[in-house]
C-alpha atoms as a PDB file:
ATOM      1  CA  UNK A   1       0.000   0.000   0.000  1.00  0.00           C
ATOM      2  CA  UNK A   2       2.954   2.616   0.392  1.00  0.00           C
ATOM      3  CA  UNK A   3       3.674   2.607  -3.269  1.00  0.00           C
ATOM      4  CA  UNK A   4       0.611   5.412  -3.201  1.00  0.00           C
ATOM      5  CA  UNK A   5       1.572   7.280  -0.744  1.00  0.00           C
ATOM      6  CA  UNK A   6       2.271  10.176  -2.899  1.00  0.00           C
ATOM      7  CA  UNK A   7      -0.631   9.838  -4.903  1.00  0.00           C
ATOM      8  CA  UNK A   8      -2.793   9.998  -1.787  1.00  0.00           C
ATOM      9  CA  UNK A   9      -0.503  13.327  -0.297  1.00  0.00           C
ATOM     10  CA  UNK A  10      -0.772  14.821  -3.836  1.00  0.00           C
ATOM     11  CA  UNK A  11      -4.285  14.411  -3.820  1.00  0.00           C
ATOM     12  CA  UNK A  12      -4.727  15.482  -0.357  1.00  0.00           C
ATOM     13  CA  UNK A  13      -3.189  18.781  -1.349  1.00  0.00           C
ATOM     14  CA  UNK A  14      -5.156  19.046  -4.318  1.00  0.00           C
ATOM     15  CA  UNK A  15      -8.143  19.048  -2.381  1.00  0.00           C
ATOM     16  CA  UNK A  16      -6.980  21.091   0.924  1.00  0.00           C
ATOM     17  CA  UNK A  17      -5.859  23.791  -1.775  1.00  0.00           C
ATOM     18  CA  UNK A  18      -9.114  23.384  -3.791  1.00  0.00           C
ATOM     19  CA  UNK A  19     -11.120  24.652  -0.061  1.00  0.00           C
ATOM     20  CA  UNK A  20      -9.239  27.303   0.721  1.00  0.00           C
ATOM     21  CA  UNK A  21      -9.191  28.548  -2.961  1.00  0.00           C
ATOM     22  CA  UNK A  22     -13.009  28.811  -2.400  1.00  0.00           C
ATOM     23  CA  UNK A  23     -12.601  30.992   0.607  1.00  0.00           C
ATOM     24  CA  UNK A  24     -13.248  34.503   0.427  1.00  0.00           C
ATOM     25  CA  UNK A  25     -10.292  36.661   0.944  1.00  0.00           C
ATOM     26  CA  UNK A  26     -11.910  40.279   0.646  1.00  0.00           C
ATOM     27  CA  UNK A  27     -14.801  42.099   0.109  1.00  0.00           C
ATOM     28  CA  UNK A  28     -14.606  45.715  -1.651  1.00  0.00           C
ATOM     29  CA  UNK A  29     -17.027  47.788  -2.207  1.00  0.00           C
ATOM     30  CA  UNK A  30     -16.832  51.037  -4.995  1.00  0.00           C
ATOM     31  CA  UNK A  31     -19.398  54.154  -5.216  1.00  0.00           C
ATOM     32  CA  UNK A  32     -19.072  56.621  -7.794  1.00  0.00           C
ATOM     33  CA  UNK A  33     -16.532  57.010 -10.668  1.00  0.00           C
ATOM     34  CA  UNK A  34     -14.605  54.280 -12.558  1.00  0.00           C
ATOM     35  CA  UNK A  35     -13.796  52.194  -9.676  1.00  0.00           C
ATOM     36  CA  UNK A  36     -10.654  52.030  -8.121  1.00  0.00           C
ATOM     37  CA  UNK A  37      -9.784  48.602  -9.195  1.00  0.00           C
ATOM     38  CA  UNK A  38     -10.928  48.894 -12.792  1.00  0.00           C
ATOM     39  CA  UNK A  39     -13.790  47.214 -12.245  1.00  0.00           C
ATOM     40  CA  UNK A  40     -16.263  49.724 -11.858  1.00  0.00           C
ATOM     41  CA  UNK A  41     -19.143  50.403  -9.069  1.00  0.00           C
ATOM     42  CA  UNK A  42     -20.753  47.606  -6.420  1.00  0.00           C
ATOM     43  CA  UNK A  43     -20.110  45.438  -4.304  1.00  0.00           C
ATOM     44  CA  UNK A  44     -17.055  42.496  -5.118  1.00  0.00           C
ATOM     45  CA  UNK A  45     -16.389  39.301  -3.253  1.00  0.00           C
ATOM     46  CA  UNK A  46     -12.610  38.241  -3.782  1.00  0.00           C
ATOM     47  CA  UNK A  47     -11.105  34.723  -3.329  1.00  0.00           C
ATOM     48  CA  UNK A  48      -8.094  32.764  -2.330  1.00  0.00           C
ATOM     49  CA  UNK A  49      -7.963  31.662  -5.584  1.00  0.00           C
ATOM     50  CA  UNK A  50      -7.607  34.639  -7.867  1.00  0.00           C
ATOM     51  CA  UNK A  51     -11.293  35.274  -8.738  1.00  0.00           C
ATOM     52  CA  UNK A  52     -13.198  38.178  -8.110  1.00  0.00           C
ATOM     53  CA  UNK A  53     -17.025  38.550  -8.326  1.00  0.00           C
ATOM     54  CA  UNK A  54     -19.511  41.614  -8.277  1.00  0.00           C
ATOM     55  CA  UNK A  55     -22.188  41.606  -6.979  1.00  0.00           C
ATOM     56  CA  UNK A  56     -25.461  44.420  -7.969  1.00  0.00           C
ATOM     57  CA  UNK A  57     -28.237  45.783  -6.132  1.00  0.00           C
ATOM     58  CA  UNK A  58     -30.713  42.897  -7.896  1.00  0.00           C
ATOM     59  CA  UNK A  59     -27.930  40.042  -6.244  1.00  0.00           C
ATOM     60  CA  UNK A  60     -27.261  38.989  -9.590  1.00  0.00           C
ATOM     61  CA  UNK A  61     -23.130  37.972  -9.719  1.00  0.00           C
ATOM     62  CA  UNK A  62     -20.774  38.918 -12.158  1.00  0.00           C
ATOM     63  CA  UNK A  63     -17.460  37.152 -12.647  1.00  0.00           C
ATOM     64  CA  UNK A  64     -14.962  39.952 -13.324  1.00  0.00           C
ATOM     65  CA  UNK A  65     -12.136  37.738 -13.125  1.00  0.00           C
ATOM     66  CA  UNK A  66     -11.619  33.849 -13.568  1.00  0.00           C
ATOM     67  CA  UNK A  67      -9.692  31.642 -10.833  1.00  0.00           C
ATOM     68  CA  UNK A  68      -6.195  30.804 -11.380  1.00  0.00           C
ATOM     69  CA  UNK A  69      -4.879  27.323 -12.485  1.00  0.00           C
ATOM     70  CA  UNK A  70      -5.298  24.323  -9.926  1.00  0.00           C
ATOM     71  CA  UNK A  71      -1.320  24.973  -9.596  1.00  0.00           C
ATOM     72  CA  UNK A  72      -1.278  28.618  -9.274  1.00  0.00           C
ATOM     73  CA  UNK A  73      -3.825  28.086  -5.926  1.00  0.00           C
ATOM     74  CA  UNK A  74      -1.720  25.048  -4.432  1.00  0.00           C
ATOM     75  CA  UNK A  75       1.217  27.494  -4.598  1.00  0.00           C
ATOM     76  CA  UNK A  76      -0.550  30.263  -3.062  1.00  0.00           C
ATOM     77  CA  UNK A  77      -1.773  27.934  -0.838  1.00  0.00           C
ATOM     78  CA  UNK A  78       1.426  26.278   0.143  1.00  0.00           C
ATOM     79  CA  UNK A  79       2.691  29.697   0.818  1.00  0.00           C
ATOM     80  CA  UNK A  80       0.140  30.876   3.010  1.00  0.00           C
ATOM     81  CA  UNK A  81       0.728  28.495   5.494  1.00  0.00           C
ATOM     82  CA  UNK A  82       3.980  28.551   5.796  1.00  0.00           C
END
């Protein structure tokens, strides 16, 4: 059974990294203008793994930005808890 050890670890990072991705990591809101971020006004939810949502006044979401590769997010989250 040890020969898949590091298939099971691998996947067990996979997946821990794949949670906290999924975590929010900020919330912004913008009034007025432009937006600060380029994204314009309302309210955005940011995640742990690179994506970033608005939200308007009728609750309807719109992605602004896409989540990064599976192995941009195990990075980040390797990092983060170190």
């Amino acid at each position: 059974m040890s020969q898949y050890s590091d298939v099971v670890e691998k996947r067990r990072l996979y997946l821990k990294a794949e949670e906290w991705g999924n975590n929010i990591s900020m919330h912004y809101v913008c009034k007025g203008g432009i937006g600060d971020l380029g994204y314009g006004m309302g309210y955005f939810v940011y995640y742990n793994n690179g994506s970033v949502h608005r939200i308007d006044s009728n609750n309807k979401i719109s992605i602004m930005q896409v989540a990064n590769p599976i192995e941009e997010v195990i990075d980040d989250y390797t990092r983060s808890n170190n």
